[in-house]
Protein backbone atom coordinates (compact mmCIF):
# COMPACT_ATOMS: atom_id res chain seq x y z
CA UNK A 1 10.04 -29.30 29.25
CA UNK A 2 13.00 -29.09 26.45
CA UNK A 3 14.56 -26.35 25.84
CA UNK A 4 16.04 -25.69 22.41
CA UNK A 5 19.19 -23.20 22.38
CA UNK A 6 19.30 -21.63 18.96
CA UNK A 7 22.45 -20.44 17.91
CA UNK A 8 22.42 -17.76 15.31
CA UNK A 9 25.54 -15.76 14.04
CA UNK A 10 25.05 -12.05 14.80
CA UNK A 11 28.02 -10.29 13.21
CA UNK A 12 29.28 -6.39 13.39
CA UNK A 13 30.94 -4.32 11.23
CA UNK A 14 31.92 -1.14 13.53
CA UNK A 15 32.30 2.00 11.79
CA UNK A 16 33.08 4.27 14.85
CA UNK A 17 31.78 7.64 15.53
CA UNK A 18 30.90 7.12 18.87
CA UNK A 19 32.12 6.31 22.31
CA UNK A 20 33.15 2.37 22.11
CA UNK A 21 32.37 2.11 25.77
CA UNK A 22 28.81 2.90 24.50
CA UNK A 23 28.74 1.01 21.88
CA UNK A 24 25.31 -1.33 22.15
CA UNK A 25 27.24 -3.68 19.46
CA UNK A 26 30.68 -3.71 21.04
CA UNK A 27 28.58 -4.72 24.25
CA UNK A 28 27.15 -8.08 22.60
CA UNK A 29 30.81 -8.67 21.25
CA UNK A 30 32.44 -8.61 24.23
CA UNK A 31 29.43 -10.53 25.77
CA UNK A 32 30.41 -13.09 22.75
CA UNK A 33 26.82 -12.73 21.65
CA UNK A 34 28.30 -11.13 18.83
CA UNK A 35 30.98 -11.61 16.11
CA UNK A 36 33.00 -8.44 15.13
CA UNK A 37 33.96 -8.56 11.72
CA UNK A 38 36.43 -6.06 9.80
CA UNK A 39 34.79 -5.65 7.01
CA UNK A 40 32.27 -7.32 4.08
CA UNK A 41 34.43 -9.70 2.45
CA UNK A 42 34.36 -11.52 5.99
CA UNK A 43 30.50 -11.88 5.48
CA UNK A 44 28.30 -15.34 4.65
CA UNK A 45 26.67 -14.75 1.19
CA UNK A 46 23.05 -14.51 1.89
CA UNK A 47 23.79 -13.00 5.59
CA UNK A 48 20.73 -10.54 6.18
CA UNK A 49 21.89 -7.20 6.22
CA UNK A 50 19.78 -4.39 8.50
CA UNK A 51 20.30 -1.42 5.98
CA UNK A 52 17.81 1.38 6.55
CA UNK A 53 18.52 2.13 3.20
CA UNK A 54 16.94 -0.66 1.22
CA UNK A 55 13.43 -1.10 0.17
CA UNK A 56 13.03 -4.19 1.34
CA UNK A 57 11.25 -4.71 4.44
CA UNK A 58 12.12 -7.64 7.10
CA UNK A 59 9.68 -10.11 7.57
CA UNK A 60 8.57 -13.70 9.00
CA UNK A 61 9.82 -14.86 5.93
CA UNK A 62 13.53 -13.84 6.71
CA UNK A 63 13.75 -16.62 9.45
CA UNK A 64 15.30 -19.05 7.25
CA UNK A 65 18.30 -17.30 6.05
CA UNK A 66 19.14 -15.55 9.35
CA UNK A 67 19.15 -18.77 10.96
CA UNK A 68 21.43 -20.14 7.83
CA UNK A 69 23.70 -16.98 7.38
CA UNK A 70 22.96 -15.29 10.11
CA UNK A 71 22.30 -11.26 11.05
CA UNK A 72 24.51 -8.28 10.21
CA UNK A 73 24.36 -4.75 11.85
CA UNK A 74 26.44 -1.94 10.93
CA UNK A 75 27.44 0.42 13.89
CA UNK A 76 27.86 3.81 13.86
CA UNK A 77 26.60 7.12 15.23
CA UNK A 78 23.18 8.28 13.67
CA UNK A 79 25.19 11.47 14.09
CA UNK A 80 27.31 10.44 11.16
CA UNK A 81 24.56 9.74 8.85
CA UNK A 82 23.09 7.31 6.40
CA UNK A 83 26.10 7.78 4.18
CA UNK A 84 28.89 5.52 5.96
CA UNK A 85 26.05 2.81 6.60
CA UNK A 86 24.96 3.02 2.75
CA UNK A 87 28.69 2.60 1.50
CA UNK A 88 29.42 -0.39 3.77
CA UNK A 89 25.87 -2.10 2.68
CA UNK A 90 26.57 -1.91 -1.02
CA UNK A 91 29.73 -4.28 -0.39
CA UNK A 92 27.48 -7.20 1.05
CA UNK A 93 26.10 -9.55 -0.83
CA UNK A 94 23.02 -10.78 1.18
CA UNK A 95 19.66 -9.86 2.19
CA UNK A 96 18.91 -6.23 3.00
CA UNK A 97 16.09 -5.50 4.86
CA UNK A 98 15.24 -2.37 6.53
CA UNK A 99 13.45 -2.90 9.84
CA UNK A 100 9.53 -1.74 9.77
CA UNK A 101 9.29 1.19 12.16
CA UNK A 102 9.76 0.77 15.80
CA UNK A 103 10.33 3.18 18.91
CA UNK A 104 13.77 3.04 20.86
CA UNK A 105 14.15 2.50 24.32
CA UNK A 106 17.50 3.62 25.24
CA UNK A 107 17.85 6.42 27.39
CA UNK A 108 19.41 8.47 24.40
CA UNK A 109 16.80 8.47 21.73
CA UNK A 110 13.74 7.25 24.04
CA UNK A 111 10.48 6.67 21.93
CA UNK A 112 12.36 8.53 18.79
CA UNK A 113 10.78 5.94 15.78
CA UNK A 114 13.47 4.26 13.90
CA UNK A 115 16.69 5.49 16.04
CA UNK A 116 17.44 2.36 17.41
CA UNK A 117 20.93 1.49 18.77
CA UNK A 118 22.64 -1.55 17.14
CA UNK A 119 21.44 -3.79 20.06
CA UNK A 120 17.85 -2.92 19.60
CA UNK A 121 18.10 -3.50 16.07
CA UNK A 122 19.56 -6.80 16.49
CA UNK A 123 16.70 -7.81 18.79
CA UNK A 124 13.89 -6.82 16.98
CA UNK A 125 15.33 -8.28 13.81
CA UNK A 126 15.24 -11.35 15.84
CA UNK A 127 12.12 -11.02 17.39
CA UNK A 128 10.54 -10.22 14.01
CA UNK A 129 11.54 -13.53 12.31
CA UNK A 130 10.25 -15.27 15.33
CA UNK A 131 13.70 -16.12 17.45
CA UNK A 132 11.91 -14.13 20.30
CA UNK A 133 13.99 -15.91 23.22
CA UNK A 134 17.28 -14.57 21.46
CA UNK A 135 15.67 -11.55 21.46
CA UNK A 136 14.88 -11.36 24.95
CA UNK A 137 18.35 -12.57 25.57
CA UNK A 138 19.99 -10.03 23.93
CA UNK A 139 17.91 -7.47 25.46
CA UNK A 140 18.37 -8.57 29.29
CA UNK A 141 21.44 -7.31 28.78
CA UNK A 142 20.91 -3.97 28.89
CA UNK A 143 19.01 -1.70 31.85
CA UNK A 144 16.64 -0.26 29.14
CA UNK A 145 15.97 -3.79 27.33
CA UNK A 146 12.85 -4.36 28.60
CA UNK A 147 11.97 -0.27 28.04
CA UNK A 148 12.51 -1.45 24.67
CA UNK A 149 9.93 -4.28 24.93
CA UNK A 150 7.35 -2.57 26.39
CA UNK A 151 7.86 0.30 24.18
CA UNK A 152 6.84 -1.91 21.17
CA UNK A 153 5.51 -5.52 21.99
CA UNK A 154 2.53 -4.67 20.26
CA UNK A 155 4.32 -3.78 16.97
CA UNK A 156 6.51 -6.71 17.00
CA UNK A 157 3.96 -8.97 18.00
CA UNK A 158 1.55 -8.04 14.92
CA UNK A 159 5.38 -7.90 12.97
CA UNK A 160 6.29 -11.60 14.03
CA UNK A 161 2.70 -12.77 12.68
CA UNK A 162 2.69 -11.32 8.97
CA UNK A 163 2.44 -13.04 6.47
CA UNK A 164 3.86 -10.65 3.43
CA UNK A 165 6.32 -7.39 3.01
CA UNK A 166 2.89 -5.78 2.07
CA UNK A 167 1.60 -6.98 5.59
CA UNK A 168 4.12 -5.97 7.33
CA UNK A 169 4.21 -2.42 4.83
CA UNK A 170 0.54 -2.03 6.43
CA UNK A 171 0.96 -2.36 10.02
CA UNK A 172 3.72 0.32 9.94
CA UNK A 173 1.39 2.72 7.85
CA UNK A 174 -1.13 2.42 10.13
CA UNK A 175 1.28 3.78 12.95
CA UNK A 176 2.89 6.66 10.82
CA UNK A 177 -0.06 7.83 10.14
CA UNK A 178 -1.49 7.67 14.03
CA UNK A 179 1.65 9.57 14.57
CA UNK A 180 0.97 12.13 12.20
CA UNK A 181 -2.72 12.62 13.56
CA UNK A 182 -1.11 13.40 16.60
C-alpha cells in the first residue's frame, strides 16, 4: 500500500489571553505541526483564514487553497472575545471561512457547540476539506482528540461530502434546530 504524506502549512497568530502552557496552538508549534507567525503581513495571500466572524462557510471546495496557501488560526481566549480575533482577521488577505457548527471535546468546553480550542479547529478545518489523516494526526496529539472525533464524526462526515456552502448551511440548520427542540 502507498502512503502519501501531505504536507500542509498550518500557521498561528497567538494573541494571548490564556495560559501558553495550555495553549492547543502553541502545542502543534512546538510539535512543529505548526508555524507561529507574528503577525498578518507574514501570511500567503489566499491562506484560509478560520474567522468566526465571516459569512462564509468552509467547505469541500476549500481543499485546493489550503493545500496551496495553507490554514490560519488565530489563538486566543474565548474569554477575550470576538473583538481581538475580528481585528487580526481584517489584516489578512485570504479566504475566511467560519467553521459550520461543531461540539468541542476538550475537557474545558466539553460538547459546548462552536467553542473549539485552536487545535480542534485546525482539525476539523482539515477534516472538512477532506485531509482527514492530518486531521487525525493532529488530534492524536491530544488526550481528548479522539473525544473530539466521536463527539462529531457524524457532522464532519456529512461536512467532508457537501457539495455547496448552501449544503453545508443545511446540515448545520438541521442540528441547531434539533438543539433547540431540545
Amino acid at each position: 500500500m502507498l502512503t502519501i504524506n501531505i504536507t500542509i502549512n498550518i500557521y498561528v497568530i497567538r494573541l494571548g489571553g490564556d495560559d501558553p502552557k495550555k495553549s492547543t496552538a502553541l502545542k502543534l508549534v512546538r510539535l512543529g505541526l505548526a508555524e507561529k507567525v507574528p503577525g498578518p503581513k507574514n501570511l500567503p495571500r489566499g491562506v484560509v483564514v478560520l474567522n468566526p466572524a465571516t459569512g462564509r462557510v468552509l467547505t469541500p471546495l476549500d481543499r485546493g487553497n489550503t493545500l496551496k496557501y495553507g490554514l490560519v488560526v488565530i489563538d486566543t481566549s474565548w474569554n477575550k472575545g470576538l473583538e481581538p480575533i475580528v481585528n487580526v482577521c481584517k489584516k489578512i488577505k485570504g479566504h475566511h471561512r467560519v467553521l459550520p457548527i461543531l461540539f468541542a471535546g476538550n475537557p474545558i468546553n466539553y460538547a459546548v457547540p462552536t467553542k473549539l480550542s485552536s487545535a480542534e479547529a485546525v482539525a476539523a478545518a482539515l477534516y472538512i476539506v477532506g485531509l482527514k489523516d492530518e486531521a487525525h494526526r493532529i488530534l492524536s496529539k491530544f488526550k481528548w482528540g479522539p473525544t473530539f472525533l466521536e463527539l462529531n464524526r457524524e457532522l464532519l462526515d456529512e461536512y467532508s461530502k457537501a457539495r455547496s456552502p448552501e449544503e453545508v448551511l443545511r446540515i448545520q440548520h438541521r442540528v441547531i434546530e434539533k438543539l433547540r427542540l431540545k
